[in-house]
N, C-alpha and C. Protein backbone atom coordinates (compact mmCIF):
# COMPACT_ATOMS: atom_id res chain seq x y z
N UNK A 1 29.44 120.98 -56.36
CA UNK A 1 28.25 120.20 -56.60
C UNK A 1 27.23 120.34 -55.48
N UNK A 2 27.41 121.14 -54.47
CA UNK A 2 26.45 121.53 -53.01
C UNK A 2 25.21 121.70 -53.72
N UNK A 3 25.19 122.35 -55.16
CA UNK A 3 24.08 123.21 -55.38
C UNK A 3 22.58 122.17 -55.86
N UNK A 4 23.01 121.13 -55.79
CA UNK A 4 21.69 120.14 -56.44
C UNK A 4 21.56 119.59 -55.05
N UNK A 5 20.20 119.61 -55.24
CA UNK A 5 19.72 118.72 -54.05
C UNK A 5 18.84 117.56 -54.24
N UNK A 6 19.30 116.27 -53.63
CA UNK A 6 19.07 114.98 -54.15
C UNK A 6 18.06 114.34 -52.61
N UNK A 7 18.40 115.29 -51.54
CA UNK A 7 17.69 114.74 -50.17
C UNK A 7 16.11 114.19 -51.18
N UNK A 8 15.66 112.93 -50.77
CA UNK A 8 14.17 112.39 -50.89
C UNK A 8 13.83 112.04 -52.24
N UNK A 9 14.77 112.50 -53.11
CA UNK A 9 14.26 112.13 -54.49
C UNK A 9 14.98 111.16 -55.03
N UNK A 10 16.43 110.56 -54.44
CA UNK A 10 16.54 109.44 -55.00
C UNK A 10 16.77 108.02 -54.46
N UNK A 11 15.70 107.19 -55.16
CA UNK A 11 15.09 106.18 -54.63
C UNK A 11 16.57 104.79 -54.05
N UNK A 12 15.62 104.38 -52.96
CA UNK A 12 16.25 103.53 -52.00
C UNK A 12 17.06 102.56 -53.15
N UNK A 13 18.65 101.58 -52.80
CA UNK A 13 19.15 100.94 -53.88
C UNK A 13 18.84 99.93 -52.93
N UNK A 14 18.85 98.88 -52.87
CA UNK A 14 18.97 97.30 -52.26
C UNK A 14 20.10 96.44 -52.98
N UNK A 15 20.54 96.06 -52.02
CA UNK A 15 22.04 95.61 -52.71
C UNK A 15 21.79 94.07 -52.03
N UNK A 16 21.80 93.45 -52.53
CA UNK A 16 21.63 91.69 -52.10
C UNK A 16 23.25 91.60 -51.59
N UNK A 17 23.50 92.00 -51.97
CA UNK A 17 25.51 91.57 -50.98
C UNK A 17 25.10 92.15 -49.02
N UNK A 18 24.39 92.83 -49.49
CA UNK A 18 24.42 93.43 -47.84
C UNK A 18 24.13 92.20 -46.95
N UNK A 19 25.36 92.30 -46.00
CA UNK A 19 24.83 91.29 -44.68
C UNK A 19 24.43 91.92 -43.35
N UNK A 20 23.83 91.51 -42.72
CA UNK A 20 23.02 92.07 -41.38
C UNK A 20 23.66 91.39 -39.63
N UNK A 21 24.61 91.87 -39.32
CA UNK A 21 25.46 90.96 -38.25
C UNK A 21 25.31 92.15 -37.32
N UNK A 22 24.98 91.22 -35.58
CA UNK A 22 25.32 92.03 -34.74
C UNK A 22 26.47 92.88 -34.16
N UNK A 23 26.18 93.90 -32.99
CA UNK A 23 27.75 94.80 -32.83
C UNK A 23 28.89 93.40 -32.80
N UNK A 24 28.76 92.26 -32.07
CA UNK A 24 29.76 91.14 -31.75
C UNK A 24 30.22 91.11 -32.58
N UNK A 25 30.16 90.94 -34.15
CA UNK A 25 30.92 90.90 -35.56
C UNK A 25 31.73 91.73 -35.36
N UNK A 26 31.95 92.63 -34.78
CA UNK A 26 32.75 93.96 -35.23
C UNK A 26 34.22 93.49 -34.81
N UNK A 27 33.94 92.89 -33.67
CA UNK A 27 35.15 92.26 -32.43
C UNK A 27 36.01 91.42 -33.25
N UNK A 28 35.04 90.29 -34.31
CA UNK A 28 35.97 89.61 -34.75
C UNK A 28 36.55 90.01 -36.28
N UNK A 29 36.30 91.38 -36.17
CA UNK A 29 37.18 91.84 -37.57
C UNK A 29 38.57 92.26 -37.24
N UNK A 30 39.61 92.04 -38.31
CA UNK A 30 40.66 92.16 -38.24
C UNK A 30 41.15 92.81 -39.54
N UNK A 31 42.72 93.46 -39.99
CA UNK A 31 42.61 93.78 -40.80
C UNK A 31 42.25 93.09 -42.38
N UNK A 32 42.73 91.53 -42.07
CA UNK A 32 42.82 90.37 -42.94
C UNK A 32 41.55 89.99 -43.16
N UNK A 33 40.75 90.05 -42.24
CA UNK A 33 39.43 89.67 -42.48
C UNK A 33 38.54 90.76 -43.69
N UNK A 34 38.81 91.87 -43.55
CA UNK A 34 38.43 92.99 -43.64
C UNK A 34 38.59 93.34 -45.25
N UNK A 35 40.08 92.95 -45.43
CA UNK A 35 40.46 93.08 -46.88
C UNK A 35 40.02 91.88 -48.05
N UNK A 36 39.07 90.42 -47.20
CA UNK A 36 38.70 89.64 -47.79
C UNK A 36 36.96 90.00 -48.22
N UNK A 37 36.65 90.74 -47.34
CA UNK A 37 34.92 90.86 -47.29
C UNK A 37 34.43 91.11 -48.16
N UNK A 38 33.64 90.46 -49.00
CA UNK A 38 32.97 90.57 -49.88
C UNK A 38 31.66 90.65 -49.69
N UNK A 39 30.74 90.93 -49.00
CA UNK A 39 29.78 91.69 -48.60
C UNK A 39 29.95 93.04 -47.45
N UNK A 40 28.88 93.78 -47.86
CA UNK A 40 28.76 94.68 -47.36
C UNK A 40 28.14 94.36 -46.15
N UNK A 41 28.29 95.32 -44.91
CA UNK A 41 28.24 94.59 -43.53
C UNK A 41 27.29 95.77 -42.61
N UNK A 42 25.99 95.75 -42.50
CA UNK A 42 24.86 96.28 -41.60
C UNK A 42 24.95 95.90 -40.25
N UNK A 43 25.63 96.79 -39.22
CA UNK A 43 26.01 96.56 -38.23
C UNK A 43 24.50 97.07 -37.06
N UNK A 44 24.15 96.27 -37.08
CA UNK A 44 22.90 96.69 -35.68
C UNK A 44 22.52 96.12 -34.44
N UNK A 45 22.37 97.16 -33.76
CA UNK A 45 21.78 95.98 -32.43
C UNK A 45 20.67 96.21 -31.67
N UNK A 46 19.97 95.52 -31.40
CA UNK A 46 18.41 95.64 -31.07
C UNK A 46 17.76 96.18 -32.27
N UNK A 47 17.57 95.70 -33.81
CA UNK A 47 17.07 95.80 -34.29
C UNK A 47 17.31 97.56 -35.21
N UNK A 48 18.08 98.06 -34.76
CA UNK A 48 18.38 99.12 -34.81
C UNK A 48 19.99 99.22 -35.75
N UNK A 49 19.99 99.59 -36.93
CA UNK A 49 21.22 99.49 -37.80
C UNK A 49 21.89 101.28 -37.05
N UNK A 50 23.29 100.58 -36.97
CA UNK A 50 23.81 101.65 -36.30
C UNK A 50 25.38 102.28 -37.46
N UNK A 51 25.56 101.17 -38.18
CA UNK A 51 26.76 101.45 -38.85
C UNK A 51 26.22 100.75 -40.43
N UNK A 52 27.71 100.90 -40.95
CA UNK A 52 27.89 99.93 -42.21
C UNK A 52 29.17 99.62 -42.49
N UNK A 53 29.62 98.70 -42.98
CA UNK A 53 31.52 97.97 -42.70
C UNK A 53 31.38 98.11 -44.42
N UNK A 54 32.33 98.59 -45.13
CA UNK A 54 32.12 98.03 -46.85
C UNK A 54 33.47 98.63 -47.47
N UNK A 55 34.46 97.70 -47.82
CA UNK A 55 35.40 97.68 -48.43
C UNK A 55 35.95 99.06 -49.04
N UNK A 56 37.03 99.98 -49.13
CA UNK A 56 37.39 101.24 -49.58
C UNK A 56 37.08 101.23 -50.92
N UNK A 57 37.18 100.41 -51.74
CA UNK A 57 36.75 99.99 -52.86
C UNK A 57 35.23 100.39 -53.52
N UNK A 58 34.74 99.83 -52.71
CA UNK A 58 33.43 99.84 -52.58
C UNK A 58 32.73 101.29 -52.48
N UNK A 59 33.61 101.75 -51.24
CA UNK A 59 33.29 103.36 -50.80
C UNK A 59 33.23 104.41 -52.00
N UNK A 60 34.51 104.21 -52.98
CA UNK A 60 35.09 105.15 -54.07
C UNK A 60 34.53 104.74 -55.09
N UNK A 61 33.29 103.45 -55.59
CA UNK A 61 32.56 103.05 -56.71
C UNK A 61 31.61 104.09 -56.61
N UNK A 62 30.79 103.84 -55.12
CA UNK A 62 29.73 104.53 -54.89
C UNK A 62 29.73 106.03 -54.98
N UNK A 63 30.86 106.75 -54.43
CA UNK A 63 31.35 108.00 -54.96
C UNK A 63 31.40 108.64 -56.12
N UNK A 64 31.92 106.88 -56.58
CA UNK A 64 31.76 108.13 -58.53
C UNK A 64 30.68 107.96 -59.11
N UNK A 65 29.99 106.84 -58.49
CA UNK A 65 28.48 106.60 -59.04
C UNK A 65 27.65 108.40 -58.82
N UNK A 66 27.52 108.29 -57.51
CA UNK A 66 27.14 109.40 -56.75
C UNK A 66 27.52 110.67 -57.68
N UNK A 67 28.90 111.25 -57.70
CA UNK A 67 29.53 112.30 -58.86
C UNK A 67 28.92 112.65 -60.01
N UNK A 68 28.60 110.82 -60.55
CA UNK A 68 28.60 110.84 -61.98
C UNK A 68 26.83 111.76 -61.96
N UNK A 69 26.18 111.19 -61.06
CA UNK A 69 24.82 111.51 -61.05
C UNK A 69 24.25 113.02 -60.52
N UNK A 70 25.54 113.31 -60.26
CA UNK A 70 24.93 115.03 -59.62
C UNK A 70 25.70 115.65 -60.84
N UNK A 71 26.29 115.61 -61.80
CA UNK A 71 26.98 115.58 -63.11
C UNK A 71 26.11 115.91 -63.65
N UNK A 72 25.37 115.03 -64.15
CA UNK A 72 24.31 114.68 -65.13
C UNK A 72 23.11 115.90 -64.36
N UNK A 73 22.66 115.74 -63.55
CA UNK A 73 21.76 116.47 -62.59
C UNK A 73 22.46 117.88 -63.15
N UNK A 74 23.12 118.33 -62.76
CA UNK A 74 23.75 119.86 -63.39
C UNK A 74 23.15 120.11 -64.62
N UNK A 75 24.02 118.98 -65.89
CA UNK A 75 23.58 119.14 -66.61
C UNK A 75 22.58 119.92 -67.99
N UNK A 76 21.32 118.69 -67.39
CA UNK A 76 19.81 118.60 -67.04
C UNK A 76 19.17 120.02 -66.76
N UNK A 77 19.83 120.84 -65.70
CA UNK A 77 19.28 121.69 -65.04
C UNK A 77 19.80 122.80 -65.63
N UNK A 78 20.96 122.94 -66.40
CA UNK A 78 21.47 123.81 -67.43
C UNK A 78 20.75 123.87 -68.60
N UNK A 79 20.72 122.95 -69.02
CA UNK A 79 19.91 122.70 -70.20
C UNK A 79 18.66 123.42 -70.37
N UNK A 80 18.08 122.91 -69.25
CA UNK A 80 16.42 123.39 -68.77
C UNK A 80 16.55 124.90 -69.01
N UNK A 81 17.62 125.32 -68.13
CA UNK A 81 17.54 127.13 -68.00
C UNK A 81 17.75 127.55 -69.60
N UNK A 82 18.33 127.09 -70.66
CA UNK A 82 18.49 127.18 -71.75
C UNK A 82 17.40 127.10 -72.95
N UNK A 83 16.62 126.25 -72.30
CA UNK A 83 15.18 126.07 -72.86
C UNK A 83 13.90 127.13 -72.84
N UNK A 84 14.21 127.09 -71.09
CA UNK A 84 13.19 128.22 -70.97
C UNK A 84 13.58 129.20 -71.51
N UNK A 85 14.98 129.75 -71.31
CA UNK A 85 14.98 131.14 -72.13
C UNK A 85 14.53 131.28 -73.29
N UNK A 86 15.02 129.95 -74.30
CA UNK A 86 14.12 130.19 -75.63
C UNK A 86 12.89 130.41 -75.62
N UNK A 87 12.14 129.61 -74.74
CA UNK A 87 10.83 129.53 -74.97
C UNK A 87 10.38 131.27 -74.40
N UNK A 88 10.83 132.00 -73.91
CA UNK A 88 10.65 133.63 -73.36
C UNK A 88 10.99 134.31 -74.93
N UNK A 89 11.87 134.04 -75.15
CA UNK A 89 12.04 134.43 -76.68
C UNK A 89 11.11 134.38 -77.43
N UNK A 90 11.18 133.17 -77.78
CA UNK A 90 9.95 132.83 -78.65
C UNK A 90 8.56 133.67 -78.57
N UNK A 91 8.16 133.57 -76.85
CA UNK A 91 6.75 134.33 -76.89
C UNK A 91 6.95 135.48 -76.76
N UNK A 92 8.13 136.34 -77.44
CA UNK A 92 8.21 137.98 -76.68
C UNK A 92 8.35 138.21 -78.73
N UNK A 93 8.77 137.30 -79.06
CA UNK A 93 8.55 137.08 -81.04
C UNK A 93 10.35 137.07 -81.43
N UNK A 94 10.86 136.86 -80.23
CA UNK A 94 12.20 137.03 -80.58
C UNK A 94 12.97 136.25 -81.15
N UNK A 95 12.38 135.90 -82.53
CA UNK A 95 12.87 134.34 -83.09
C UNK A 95 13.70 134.86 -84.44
N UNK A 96 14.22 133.80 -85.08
CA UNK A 96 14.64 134.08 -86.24
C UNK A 96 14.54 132.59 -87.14
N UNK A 97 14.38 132.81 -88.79
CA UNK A 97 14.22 131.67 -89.02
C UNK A 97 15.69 131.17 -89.38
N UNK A 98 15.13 129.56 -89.59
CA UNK A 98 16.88 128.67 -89.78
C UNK A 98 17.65 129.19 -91.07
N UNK A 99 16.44 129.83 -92.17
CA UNK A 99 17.50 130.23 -92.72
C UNK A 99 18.12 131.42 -92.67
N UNK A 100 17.54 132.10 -92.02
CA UNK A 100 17.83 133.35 -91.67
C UNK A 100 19.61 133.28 -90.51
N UNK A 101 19.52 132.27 -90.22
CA UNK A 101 21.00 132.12 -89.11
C UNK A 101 21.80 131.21 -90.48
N UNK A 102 21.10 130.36 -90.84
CA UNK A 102 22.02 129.28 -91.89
C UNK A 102 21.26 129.43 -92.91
N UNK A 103 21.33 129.70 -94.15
CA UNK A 103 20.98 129.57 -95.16
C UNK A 103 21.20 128.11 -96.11
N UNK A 104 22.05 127.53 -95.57
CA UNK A 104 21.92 126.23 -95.92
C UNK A 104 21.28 125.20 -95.27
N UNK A 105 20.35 125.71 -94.05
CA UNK A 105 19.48 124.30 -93.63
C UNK A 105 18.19 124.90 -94.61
């Protein structure tokens, strides 16, 4: 899937679960704490986001979200190359009619 490129074209998500806690949060995570978190965790300091804390769970949604969408992106972009070729066809006269392939449409 290297071959699609998504850098700048797909738009920012905002997730209202996200919380915004300084590096000090980090200290008081534990593994118990960790496996309870139900927000996602923006780790920054001086104003400056340096990390993100978010459940394995969480990690492997976004993954297949991600998958599913460079999937589709392939697709799309198969398709397209499939189109244009017709349409080269078409203007070079290289057509045939429907009934000429099916006689029953």
């Amino acid at each position: 899937m290297a071959d699609v490129q998504i850098s700048g074209v797909m738009p920012h998500y905002i997730d209202p679960t996200i919380e915004h806690v300084g590096v000090s949060k980090l200290r008081q995570l534990s593994a118990a704490n960790l496996g309870r978190m139900k927000n996602m965790l923006v780790v920054r300091e001086n104003d400056t986001a340096l990390a993100v804390v978010l459940r394995y769970e969480q990690y492997l949604a976004m993954q297949n979200q991600l998958e599913e969408a460079l999937r589709t992106i392939q697709a799309y972009q198969a398709d397209g190359a499939v189109v244009a070729n017709g349409l080269k066809d078409a203007a070079r006269g290289q057509i045939k009619r429907m009934s000429e392939v099916d006689p029953e449409l």
